[in-house]
N, C-alpha and C. Protein backbone atom coordinates (compact mmCIF):
# COMPACT_ATOMS: atom_id res chain seq x y z
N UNK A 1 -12.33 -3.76 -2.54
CA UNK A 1 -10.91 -4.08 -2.47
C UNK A 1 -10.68 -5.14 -1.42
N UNK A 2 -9.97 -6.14 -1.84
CA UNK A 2 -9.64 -7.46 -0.61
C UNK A 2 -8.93 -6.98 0.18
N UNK A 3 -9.03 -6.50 1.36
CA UNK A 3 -7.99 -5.66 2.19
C UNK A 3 -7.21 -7.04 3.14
N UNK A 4 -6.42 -7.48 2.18
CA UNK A 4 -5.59 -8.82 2.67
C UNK A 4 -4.06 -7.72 2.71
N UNK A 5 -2.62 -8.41 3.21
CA UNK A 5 -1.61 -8.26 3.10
C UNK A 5 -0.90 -7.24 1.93
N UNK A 6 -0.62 -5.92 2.57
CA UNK A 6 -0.67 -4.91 1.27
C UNK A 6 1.10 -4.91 1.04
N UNK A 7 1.65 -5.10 0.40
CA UNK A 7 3.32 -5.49 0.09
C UNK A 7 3.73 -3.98 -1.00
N UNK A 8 4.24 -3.09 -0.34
CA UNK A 8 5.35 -1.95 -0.76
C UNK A 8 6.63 -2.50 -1.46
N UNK A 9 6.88 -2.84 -2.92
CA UNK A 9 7.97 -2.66 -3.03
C UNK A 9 8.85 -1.44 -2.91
N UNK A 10 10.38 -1.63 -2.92
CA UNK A 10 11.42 -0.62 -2.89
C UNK A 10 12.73 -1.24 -2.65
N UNK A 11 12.96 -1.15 -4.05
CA UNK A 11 14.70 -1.76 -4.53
C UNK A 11 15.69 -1.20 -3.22
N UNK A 12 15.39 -0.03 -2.93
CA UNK A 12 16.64 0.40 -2.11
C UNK A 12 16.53 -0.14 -0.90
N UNK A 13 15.58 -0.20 -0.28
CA UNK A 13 16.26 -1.19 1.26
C UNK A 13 16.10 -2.29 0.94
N UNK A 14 16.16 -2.94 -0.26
CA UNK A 14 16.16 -4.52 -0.69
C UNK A 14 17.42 -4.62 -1.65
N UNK A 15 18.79 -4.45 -1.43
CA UNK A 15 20.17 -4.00 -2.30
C UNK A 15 19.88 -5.48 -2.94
N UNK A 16 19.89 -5.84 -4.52
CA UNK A 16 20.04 -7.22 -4.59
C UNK A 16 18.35 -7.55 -5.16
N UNK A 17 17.93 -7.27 -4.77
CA UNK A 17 16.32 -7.83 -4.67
C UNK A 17 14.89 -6.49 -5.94
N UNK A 18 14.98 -7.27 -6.94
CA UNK A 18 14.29 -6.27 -7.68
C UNK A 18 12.89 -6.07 -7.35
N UNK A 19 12.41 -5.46 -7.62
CA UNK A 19 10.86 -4.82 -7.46
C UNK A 19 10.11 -5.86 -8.05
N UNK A 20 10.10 -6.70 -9.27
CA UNK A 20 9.65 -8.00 -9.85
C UNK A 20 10.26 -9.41 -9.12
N UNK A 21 10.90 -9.01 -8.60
CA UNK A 21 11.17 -10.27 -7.62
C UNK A 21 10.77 -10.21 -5.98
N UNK A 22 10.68 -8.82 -5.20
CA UNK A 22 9.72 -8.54 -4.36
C UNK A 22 8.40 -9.15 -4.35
N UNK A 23 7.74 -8.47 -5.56
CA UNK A 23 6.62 -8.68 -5.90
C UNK A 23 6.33 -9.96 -5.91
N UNK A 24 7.09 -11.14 -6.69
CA UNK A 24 7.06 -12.48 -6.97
C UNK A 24 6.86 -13.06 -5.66
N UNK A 25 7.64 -12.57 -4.79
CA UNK A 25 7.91 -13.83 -3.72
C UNK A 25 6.68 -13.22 -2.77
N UNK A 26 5.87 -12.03 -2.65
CA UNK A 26 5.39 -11.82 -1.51
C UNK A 26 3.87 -12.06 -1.99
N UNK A 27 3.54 -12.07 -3.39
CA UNK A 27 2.71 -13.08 -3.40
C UNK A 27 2.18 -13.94 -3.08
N UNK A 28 3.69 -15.13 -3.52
CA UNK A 28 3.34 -16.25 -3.44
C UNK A 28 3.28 -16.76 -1.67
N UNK A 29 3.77 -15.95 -1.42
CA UNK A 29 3.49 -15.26 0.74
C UNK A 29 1.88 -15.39 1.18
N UNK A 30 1.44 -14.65 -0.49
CA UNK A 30 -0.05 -14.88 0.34
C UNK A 30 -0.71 -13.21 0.40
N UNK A 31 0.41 -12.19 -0.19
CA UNK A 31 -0.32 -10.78 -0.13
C UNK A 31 -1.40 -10.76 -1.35
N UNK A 32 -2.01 -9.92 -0.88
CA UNK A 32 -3.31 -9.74 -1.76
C UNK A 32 -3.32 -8.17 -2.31
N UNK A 33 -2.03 -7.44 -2.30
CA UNK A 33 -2.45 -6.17 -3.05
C UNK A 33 -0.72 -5.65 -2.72
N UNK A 34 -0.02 -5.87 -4.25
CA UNK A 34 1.20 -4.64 -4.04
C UNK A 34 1.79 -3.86 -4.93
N UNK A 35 2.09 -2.88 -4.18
CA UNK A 35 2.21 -1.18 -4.67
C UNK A 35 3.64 -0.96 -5.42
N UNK A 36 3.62 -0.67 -6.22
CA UNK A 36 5.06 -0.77 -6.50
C UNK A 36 5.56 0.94 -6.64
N UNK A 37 6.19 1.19 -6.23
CA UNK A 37 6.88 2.04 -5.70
C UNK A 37 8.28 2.59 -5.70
N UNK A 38 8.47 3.77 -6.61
CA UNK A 38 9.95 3.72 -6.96
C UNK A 38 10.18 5.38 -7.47
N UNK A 39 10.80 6.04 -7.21
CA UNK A 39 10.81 7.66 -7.07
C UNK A 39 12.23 7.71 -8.24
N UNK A 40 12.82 6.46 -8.38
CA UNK A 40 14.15 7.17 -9.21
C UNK A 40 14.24 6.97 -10.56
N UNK A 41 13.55 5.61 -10.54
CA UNK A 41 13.53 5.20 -12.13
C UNK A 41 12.93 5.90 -13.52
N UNK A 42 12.91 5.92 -14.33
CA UNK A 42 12.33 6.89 -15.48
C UNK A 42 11.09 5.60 -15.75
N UNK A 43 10.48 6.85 -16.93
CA UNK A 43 8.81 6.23 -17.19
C UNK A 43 8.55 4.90 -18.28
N UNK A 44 10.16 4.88 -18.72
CA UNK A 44 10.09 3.87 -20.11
C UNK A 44 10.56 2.54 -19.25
N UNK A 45 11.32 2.98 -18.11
CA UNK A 45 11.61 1.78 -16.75
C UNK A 45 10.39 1.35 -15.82
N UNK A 46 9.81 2.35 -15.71
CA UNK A 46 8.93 1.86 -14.70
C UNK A 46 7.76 1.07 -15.45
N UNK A 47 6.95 1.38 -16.91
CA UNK A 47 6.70 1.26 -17.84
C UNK A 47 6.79 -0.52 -17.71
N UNK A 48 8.00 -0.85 -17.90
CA UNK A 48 8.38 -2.16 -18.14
C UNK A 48 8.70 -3.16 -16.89
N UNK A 49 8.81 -2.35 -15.42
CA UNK A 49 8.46 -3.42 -14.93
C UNK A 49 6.76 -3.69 -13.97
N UNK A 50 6.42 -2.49 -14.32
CA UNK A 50 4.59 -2.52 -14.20
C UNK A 50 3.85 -3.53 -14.62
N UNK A 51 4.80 -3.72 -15.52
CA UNK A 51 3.95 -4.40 -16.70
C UNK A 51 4.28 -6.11 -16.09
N UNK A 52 5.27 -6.13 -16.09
CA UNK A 52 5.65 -7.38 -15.36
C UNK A 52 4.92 -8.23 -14.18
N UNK A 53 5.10 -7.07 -13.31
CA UNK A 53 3.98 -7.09 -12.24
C UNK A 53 2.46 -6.55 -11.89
N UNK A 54 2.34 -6.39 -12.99
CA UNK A 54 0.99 -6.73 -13.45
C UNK A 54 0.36 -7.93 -13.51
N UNK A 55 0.97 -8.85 -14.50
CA UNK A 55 1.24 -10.26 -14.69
C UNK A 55 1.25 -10.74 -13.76
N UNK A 56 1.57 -10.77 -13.05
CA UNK A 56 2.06 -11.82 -11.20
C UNK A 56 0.78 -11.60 -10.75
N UNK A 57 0.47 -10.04 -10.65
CA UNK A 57 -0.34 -10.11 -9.21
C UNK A 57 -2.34 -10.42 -9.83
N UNK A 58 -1.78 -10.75 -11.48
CA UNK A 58 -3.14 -11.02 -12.45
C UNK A 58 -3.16 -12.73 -11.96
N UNK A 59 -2.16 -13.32 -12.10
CA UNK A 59 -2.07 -14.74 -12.21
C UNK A 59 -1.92 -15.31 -10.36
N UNK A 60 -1.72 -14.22 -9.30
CA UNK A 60 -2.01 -14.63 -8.19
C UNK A 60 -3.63 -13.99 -7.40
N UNK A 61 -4.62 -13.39 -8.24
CA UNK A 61 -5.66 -13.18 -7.84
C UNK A 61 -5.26 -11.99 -7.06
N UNK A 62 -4.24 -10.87 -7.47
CA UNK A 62 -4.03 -10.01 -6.19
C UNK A 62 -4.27 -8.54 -7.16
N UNK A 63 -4.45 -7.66 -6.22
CA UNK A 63 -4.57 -5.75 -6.85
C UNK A 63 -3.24 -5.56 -6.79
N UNK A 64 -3.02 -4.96 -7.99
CA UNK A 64 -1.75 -3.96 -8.01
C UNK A 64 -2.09 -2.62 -8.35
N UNK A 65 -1.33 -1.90 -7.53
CA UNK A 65 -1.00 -0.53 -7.17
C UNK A 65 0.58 0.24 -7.60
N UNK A 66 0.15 1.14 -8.20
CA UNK A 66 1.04 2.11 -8.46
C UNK A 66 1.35 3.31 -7.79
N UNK A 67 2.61 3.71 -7.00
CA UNK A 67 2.55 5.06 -6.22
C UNK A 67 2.92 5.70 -7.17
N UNK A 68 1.78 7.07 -6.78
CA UNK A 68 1.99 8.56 -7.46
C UNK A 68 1.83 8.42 -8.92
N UNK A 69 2.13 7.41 -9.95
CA UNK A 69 2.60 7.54 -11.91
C UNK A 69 1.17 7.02 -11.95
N UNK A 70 0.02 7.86 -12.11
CA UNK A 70 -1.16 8.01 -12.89
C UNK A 70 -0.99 7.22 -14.05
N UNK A 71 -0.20 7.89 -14.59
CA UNK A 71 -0.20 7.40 -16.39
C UNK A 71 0.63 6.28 -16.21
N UNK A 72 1.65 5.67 -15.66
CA UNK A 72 1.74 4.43 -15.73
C UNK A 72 0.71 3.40 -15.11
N UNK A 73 0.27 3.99 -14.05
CA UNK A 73 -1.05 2.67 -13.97
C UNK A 73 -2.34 2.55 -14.79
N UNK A 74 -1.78 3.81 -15.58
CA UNK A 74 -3.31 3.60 -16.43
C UNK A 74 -2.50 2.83 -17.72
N UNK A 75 -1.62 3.15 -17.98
CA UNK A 75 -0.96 2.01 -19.33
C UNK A 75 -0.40 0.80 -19.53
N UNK A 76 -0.61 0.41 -17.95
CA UNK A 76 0.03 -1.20 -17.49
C UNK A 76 -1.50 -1.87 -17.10
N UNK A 77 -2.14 -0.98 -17.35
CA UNK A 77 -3.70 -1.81 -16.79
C UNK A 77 -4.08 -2.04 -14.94
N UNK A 78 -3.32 -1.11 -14.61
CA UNK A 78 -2.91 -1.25 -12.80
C UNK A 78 -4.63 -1.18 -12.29
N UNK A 79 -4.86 -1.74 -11.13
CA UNK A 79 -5.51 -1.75 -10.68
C UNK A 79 -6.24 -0.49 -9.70
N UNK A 80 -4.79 0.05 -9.86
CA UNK A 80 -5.13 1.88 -9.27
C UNK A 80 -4.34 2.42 -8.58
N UNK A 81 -4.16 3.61 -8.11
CA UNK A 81 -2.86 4.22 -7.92
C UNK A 81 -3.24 4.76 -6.59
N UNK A 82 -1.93 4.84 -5.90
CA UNK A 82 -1.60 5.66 -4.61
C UNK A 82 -1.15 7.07 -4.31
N UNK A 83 -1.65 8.09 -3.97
CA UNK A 83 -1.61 9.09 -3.84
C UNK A 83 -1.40 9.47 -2.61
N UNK A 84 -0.32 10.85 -2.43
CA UNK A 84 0.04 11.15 -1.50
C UNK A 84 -0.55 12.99 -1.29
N UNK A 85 -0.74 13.63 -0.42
CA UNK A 85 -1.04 14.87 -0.28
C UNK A 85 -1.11 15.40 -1.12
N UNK A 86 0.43 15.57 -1.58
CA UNK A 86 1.35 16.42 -2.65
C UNK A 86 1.53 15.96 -3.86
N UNK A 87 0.74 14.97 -4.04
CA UNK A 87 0.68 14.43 -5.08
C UNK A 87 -0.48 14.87 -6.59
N UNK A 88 -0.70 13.97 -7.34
CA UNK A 88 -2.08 14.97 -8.44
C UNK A 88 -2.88 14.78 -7.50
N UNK A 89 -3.71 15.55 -7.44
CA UNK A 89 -5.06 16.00 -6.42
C UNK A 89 -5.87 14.78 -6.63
N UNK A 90 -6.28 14.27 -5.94
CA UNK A 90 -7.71 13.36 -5.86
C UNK A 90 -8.34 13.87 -6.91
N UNK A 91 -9.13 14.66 -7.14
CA UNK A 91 -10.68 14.88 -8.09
C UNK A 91 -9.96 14.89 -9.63
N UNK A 92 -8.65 15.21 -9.76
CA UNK A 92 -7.81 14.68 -11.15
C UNK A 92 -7.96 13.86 -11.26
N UNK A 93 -7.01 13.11 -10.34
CA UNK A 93 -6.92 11.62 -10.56
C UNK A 93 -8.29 10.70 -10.92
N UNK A 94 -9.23 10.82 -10.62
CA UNK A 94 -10.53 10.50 -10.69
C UNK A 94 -11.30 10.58 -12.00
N UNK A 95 -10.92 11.80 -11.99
CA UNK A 95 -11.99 12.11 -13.63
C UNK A 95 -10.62 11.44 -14.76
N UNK A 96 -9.69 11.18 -14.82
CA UNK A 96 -9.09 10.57 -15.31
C UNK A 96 -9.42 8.84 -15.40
N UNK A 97 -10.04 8.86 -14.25
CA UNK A 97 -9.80 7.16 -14.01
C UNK A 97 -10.85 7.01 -13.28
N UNK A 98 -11.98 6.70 -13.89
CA UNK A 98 -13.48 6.61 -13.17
C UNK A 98 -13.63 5.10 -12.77
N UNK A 99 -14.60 4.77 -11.49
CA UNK A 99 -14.35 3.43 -10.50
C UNK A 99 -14.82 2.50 -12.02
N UNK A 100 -14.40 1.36 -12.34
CA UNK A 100 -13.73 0.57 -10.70
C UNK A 100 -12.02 0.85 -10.42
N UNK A 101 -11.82 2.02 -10.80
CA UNK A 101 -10.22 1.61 -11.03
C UNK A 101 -10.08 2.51 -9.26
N UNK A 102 -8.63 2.22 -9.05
CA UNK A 102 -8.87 1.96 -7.39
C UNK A 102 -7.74 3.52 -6.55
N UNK A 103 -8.07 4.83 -6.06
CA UNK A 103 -7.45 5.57 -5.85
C UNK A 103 -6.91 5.51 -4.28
N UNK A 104 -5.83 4.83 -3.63
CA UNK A 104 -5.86 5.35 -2.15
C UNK A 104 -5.03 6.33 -2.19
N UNK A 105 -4.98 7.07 -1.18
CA UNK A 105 -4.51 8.56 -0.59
C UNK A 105 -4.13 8.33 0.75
N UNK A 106 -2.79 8.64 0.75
CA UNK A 106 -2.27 9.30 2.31
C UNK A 106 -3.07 10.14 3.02
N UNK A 107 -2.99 9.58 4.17
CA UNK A 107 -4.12 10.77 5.05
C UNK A 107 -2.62 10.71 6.41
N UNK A 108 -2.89 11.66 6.99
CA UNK A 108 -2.54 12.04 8.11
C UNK A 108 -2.81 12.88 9.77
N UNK A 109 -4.32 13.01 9.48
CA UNK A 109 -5.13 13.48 10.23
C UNK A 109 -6.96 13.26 9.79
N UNK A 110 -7.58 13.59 11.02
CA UNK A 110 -9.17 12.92 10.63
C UNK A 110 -9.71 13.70 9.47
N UNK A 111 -9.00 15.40 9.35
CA UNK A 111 -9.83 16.04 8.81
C UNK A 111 -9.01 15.61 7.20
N UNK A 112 -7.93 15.25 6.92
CA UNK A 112 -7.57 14.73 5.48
C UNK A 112 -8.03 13.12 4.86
N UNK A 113 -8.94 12.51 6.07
CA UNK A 113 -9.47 11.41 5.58
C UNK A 113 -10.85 11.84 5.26
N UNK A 114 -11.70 12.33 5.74
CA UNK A 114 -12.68 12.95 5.35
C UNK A 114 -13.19 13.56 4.42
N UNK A 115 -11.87 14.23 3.81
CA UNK A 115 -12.02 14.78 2.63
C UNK A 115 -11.80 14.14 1.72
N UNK A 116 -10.70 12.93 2.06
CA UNK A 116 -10.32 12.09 0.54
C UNK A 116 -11.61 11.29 0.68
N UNK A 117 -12.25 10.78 1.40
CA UNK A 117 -13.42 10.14 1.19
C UNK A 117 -14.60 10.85 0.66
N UNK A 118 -14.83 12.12 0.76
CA UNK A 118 -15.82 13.04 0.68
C UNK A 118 -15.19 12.99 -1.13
N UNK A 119 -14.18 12.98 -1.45
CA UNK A 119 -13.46 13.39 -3.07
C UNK A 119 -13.51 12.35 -3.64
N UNK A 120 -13.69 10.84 -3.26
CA UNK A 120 -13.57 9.84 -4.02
C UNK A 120 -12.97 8.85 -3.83
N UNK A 121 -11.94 8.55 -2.61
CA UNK A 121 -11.04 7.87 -2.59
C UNK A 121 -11.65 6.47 -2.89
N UNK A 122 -10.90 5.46 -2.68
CA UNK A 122 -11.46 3.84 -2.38
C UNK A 122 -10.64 3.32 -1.06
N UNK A 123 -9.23 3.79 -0.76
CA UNK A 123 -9.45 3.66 0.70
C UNK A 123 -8.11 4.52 1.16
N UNK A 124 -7.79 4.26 2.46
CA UNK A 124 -6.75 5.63 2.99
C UNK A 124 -5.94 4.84 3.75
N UNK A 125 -4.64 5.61 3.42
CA UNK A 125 -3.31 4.97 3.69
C UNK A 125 -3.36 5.90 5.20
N UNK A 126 -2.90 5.48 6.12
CA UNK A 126 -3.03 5.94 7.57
C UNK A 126 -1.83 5.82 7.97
N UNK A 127 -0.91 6.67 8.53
CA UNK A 127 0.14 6.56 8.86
C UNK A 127 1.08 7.44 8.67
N UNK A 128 2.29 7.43 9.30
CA UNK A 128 2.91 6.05 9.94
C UNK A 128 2.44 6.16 11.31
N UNK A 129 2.16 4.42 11.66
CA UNK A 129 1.84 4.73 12.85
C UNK A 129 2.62 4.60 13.65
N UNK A 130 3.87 4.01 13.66
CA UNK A 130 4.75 4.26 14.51
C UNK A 130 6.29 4.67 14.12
N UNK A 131 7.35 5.22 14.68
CA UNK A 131 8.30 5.87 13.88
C UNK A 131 8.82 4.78 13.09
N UNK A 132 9.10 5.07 11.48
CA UNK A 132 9.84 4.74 10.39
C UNK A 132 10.79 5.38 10.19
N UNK A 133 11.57 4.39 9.12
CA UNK A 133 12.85 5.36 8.88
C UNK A 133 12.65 4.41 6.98
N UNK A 134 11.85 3.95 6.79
CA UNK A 134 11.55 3.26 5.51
C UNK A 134 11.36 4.41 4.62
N UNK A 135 10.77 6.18 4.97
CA UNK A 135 10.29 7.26 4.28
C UNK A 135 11.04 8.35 4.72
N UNK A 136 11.67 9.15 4.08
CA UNK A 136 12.49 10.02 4.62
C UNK A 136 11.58 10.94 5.04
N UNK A 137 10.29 11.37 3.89
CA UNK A 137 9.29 12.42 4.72
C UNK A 137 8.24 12.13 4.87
N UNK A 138 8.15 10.75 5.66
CA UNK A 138 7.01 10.40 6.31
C UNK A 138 6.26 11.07 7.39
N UNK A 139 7.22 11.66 8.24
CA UNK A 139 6.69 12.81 9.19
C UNK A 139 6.82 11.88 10.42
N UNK A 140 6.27 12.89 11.67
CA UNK A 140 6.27 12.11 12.93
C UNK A 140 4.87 10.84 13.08
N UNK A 141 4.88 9.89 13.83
CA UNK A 141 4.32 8.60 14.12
C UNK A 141 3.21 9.47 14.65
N UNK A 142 2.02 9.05 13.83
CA UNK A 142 0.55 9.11 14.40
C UNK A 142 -0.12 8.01 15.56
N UNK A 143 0.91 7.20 15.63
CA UNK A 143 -0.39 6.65 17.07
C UNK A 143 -1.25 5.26 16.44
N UNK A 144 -1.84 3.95 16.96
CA UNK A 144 -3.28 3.74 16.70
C UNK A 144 -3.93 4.56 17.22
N UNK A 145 -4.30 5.62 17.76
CA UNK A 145 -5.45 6.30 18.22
C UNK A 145 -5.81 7.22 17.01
N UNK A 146 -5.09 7.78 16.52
CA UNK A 146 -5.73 8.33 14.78
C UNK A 146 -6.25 7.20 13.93
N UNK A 147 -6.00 6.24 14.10
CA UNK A 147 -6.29 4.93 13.23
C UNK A 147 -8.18 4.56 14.04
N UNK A 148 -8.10 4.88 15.33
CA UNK A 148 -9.17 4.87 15.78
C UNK A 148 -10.26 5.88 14.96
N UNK A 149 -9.79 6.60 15.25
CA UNK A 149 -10.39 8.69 15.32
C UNK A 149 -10.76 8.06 13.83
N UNK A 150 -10.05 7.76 12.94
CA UNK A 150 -10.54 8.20 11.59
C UNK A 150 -11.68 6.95 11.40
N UNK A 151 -11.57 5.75 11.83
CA UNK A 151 -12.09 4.72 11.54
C UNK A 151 -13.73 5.08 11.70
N UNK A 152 -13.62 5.80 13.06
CA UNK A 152 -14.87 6.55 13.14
C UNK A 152 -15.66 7.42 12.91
N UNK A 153 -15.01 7.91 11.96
CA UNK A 153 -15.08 9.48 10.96
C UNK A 153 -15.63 8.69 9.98
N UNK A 154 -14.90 7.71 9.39
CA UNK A 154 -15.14 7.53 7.36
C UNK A 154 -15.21 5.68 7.65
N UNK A 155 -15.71 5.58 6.45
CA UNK A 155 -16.29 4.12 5.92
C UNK A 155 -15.67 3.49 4.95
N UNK A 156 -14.53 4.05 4.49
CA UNK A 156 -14.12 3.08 3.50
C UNK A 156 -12.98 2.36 3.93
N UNK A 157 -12.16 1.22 3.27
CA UNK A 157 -11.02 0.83 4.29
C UNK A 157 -9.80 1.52 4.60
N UNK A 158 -9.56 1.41 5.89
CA UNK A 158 -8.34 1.58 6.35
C UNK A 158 -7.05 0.67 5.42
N UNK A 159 -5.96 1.53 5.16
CA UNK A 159 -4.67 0.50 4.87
C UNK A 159 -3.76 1.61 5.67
N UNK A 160 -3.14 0.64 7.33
CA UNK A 160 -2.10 1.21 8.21
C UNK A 160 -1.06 1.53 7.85
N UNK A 161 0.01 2.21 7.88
CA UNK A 161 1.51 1.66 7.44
C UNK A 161 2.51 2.81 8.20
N UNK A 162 3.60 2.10 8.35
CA UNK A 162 4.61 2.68 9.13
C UNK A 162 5.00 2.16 10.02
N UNK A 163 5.98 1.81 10.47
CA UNK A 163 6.58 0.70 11.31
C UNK A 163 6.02 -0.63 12.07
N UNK A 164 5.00 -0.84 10.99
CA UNK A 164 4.15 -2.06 11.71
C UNK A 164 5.37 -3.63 11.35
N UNK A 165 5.18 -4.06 12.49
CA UNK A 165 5.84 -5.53 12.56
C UNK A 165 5.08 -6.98 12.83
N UNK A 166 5.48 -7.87 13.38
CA UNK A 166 4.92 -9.06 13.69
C UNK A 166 4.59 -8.48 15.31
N UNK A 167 4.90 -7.54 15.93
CA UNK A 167 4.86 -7.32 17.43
C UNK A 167 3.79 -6.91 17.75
N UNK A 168 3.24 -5.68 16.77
CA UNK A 168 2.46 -4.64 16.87
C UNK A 168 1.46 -4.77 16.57
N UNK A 169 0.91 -5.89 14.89
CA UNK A 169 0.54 -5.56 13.72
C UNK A 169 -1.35 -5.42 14.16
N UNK A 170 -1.02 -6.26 15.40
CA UNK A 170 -2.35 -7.19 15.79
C UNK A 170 -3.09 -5.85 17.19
N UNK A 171 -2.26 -4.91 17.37
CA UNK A 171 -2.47 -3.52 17.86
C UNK A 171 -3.24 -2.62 16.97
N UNK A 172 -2.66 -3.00 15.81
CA UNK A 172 -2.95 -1.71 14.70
C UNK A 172 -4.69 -2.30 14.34
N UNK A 173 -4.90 -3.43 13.57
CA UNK A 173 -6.13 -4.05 13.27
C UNK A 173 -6.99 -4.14 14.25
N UNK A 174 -6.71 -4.05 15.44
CA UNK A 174 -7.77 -3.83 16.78
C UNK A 174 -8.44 -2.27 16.40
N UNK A 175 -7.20 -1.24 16.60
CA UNK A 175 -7.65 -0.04 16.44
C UNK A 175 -8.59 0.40 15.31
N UNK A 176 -8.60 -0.55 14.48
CA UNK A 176 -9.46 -0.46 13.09
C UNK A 176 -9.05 -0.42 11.57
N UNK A 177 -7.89 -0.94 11.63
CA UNK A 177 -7.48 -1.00 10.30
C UNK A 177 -8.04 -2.27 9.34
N UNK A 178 -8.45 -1.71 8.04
CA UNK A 178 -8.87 -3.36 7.48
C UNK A 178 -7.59 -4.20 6.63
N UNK A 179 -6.41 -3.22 7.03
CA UNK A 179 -5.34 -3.83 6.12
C UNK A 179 -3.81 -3.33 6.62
N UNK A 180 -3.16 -3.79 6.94
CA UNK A 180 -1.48 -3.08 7.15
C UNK A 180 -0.97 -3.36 5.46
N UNK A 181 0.29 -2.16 5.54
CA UNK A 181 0.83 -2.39 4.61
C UNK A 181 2.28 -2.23 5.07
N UNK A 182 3.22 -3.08 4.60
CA UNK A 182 4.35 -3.84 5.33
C UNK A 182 5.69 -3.29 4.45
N UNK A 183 6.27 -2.88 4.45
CA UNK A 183 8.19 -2.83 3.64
C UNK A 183 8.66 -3.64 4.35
N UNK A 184 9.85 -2.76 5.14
CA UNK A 184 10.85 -3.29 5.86
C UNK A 184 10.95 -4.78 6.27
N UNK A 185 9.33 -5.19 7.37
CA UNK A 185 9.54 -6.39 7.97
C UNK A 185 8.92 -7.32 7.27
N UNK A 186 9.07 -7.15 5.32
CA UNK A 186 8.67 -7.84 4.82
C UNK A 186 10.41 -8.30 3.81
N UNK A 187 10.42 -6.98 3.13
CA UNK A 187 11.22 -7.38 2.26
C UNK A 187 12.64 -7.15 2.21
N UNK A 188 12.90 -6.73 3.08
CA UNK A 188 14.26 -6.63 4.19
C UNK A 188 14.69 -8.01 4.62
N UNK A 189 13.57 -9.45 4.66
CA UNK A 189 13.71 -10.50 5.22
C UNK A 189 14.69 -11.67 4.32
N UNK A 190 15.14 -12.38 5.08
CA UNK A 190 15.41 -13.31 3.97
C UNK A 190 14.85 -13.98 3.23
N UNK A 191 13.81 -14.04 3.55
CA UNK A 191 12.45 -15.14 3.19
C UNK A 191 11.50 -14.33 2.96
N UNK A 192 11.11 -13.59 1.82
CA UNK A 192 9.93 -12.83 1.64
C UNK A 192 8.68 -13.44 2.05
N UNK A 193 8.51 -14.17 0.75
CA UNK A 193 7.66 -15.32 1.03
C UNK A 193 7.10 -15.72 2.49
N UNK A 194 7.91 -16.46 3.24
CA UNK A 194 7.78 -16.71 4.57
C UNK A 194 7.47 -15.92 5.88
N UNK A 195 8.07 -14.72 5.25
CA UNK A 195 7.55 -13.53 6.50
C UNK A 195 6.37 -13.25 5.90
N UNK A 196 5.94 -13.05 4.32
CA UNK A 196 4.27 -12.79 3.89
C UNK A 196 3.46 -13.46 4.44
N UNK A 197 4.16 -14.79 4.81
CA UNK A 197 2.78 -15.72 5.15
C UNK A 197 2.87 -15.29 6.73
N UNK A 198 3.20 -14.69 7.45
CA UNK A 198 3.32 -14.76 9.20
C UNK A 198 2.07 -13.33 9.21
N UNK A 199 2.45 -12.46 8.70
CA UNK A 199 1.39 -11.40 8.29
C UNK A 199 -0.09 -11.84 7.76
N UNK A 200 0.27 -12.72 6.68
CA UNK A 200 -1.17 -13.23 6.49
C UNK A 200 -2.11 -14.04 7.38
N UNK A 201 -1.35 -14.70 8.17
CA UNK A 201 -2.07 -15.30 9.27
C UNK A 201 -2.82 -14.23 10.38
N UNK A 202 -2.00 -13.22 10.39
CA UNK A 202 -2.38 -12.20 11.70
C UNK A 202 -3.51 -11.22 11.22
N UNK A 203 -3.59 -11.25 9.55
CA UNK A 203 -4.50 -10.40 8.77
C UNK A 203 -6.21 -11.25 9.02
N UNK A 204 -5.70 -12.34 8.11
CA UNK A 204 -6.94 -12.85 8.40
C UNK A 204 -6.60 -14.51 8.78
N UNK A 205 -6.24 -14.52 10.21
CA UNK A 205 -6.60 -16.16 10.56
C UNK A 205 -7.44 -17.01 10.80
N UNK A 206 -8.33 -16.87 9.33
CA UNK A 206 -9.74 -18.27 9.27
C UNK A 206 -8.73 -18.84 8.31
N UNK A 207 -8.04 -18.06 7.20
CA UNK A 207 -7.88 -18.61 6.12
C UNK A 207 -6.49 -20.16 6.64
C-alpha cells in the first residue's frame, strides 16, 4: 500500500461539498489513498457514488477505501475496506476478500494491533491521536506514544488519525506512522486541493 496522504471523506463537516467532489479535489492535492465514508446514506446511494470515486482515484494512480460496507467495496471494485472494532470481524472480512484486496482496522491499544495483524490486516488505523471532535465515538486521544508502542509491536503500516494538523503532523510520522489520515484540516478548507498538497509535502518531501 503507498502510504502517501490518506483523505476521509464526510459530507457533514463539508455542508456544500459532496463526497465526489472531496474526493476530486484532494486528489488532485496529491493524496494517494481515500476512504469514503458515510454512516447515513443507503446502499443503492452509496453504490453510486463508490463507483464514481472509484474512477478518480483509478485515473489518479490512488487506493480507494471503503468504511465498514464490505459489499459495497467489493461491488465498486474498491481497493479495500476499513474496519472498525465493532465492525464485521477481521477473519470475515478476509475470507470474503482474499489479498490483494486491502483490509485496515481501527486499533486502539498495542494488544488490538497485534491481533489485527496476527488476523490479517494490511495496515492499522491508530488513533485518535489527539482530541477530535470529527467522530462522535472516537473515544479519548491516545498520544504519539501508542503510535510508538505499536510501531514496535507489529510490521505492517501505520495510518495515524485524529486531530492531526499542519502543526503536529510531522510529531506523529516521527513517532512512527507511515501515513496520517486527515478530515477536518483537509476538507473543512477552502482549498482542498491546496491544503492536500501542504500534507503531501510533510508526508513525503523528496517528491
Amino acid at each position: 500500500m503507498d502510504c502517501g496522504l490518506y483523505i476521509i471523506t464526510d459530507e457533514v463537516l463539508a455542508p456544500g461539498c459532496s463526497h465526489i467532489q472531496i474526493a476530486k479535489e484532494s486528489l488532485s492535492g496529491g493524496a494517494k489513498i481515500v476512504q469514503l465514508r458515510d454512516k447515513r446514506r443507503s446502499g443503492a446511494e452509496l453504490f453510486a457514488i463508490a463507483s464514481v470515486i472509484r474512477s478518480l482515484c483509478t485515473e489518479n494512480n490512488a487506493k480507494f477505501i471503503v468504511n465498514d460496507r464490505l459489499d459495497i467495496a467489493l461491488a465498486t471494485c474498491a481497493d479495500g475496506v476499513h474496519l472498525g472494532q465493532d465492525d464485521l470481524p477481521l477473519s470475515a472480512a478476509r475470507a470474503l476478500a482474499p489479498r490483494p484486496f486491502i483490509i485496515g482496522v481501527s486499533v486502539g491499544t498495542v494488544e488490538e494491533a497485534v491481533i489485527a495483524e496476527k488476523g490479517g490486516a494490511d495496515y492499522l488505523g491508530v488513533g485518535p491521536v489527539y482530541p477530535t471532535g470529527t467522530k462522535a465515538d472516537a473515544g479519548p486521544a491516545v498520544g504519539t506514544a501508542l503510535v510508538s508502542n505499536i510501531r514496535e509491536k507489529t510490521t505492517i503500516p501505520i495510518v495515524a488519525i485524529g486531530g492531526i494538523n499542519l502543526s503536529n503532523a510531522k510529531d506523529v510520522l516521527a513517532a512512527g506512522a507511515d501515513s496520517i489520515a486527515v478530515i477536518s484540516a483537509v476538507i473543512c478548507s477552502p482549498d482542498i486541493a491546496a491544503a492536500s498538497r501542504k500534507f503531501v509535502r510533510l508526508i513525503n518531501p523528496q517528491d
